[in-house]
C-alpha atoms as a PDB file:
ATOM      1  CA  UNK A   1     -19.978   4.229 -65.256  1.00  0.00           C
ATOM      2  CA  UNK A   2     -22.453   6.258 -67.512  1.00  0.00           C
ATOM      3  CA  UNK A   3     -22.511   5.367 -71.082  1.00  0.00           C
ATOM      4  CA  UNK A   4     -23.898   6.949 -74.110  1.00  0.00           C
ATOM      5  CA  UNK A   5     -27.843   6.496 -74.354  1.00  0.00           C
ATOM      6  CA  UNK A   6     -28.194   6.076 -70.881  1.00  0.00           C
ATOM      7  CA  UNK A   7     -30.264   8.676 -68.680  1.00  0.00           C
ATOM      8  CA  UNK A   8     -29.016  10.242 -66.208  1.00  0.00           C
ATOM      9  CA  UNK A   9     -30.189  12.935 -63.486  1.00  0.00           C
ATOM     10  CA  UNK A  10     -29.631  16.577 -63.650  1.00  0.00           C
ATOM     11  CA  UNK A  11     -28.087  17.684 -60.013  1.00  0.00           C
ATOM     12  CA  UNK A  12     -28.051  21.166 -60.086  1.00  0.00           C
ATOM     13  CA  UNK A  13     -30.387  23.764 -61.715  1.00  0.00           C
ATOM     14  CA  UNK A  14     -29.056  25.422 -65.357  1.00  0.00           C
ATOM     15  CA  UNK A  15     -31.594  28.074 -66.073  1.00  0.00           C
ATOM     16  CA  UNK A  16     -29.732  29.099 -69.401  1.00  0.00           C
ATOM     17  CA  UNK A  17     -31.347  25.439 -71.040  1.00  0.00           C
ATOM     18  CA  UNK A  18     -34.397  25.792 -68.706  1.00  0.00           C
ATOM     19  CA  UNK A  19     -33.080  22.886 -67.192  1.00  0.00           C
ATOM     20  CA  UNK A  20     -33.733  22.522 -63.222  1.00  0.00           C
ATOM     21  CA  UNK A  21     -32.188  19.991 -60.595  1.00  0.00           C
ATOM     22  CA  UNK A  22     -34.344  16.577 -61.087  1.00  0.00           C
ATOM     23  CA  UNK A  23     -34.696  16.538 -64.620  1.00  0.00           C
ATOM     24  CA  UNK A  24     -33.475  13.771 -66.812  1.00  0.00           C
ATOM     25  CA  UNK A  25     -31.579  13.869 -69.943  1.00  0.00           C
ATOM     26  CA  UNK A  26     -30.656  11.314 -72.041  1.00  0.00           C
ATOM     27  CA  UNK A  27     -26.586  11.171 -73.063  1.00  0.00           C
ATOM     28  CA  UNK A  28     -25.987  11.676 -76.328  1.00  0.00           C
ATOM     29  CA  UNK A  29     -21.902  12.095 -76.199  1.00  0.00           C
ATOM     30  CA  UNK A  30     -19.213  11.558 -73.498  1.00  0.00           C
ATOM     31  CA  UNK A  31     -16.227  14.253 -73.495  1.00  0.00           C
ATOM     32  CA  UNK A  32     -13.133  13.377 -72.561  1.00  0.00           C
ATOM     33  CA  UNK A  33     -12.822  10.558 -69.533  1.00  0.00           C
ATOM     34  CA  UNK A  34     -15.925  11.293 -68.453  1.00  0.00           C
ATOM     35  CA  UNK A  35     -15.158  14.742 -68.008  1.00  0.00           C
ATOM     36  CA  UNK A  36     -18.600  16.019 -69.173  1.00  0.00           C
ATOM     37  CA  UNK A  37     -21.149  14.358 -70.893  1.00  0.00           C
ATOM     38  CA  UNK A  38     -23.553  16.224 -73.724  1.00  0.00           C
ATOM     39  CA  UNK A  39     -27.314  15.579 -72.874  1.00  0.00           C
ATOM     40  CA  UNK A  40     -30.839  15.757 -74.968  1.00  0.00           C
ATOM     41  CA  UNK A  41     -33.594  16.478 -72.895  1.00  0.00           C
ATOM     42  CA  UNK A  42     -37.091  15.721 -74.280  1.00  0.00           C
ATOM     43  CA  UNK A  43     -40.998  16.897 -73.052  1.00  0.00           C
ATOM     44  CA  UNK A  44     -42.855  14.035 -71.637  1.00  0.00           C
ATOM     45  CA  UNK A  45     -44.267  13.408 -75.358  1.00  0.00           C
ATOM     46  CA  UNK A  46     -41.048  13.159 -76.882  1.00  0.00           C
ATOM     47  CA  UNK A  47     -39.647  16.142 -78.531  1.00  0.00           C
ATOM     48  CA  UNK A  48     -36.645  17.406 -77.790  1.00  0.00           C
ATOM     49  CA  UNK A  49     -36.409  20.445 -75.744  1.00  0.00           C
ATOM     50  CA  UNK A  50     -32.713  21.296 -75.837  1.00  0.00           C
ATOM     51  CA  UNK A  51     -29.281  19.740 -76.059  1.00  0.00           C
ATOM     52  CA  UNK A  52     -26.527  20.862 -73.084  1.00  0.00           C
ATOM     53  CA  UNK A  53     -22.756  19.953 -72.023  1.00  0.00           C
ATOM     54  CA  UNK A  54     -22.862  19.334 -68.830  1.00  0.00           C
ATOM     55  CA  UNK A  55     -20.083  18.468 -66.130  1.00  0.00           C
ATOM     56  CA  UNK A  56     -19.747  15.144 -64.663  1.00  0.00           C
ATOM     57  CA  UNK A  57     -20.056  16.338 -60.925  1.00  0.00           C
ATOM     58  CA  UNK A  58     -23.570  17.886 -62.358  1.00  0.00           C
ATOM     59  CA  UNK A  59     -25.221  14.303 -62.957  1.00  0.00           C
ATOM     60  CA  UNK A  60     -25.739  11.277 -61.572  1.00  0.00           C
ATOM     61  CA  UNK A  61     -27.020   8.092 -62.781  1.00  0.00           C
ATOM     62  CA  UNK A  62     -30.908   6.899 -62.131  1.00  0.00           C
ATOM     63  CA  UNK A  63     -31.592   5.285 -59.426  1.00  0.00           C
ATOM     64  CA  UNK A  64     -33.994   2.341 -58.414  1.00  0.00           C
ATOM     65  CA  UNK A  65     -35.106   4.676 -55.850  1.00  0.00           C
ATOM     66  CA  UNK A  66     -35.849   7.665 -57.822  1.00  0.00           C
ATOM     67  CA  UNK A  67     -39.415   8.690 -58.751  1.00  0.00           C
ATOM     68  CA  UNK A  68     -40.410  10.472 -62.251  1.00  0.00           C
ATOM     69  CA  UNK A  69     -42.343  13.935 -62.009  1.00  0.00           C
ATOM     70  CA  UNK A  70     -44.001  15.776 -64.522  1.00  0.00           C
ATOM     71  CA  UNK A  71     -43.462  19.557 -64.372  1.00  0.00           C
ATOM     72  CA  UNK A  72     -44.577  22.438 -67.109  1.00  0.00           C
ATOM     73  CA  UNK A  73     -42.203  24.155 -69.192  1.00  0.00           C
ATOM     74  CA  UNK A  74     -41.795  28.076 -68.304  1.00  0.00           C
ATOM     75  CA  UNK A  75     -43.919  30.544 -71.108  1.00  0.00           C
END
């Protein structure tokens, strides 16, 4: 089960937070039963880049078998 400071994977692109499938977030807040969980994403430096409420069928939890990527942000 996903818990609150734990990162999870982004599973579908959400171009209104310039967020695309891949990324990882960090959750920050858990609505309802795990209905949809509210996510801080951060640059690869550390500042955040945006907060979003996602649903639960649009993350997953990291996996041992995932690999991190660095991407630049959109102008």
């Amino acid at each position: 089960m996903i818990s609150v400071h734990e990162r999870v994977v982004v599973t579908t692109d959400l171009p209104e937070y310039g967020v695309l499938a891949g990324d990882i977030g960090v959750v920050v807040m858990i609505h309802g039963d795990h209905a949809g969980y509210e996510l801080e994403f951060f640059t690869a430096d550390g500042h955040t880049r945006t907060v979003a409420t996602l649903l639960a069928a649009q993350v997953r939890p990291v996996s041992s078998r995932d690999v991190l990527h660095v991407r630049a942000l959109g102008a």
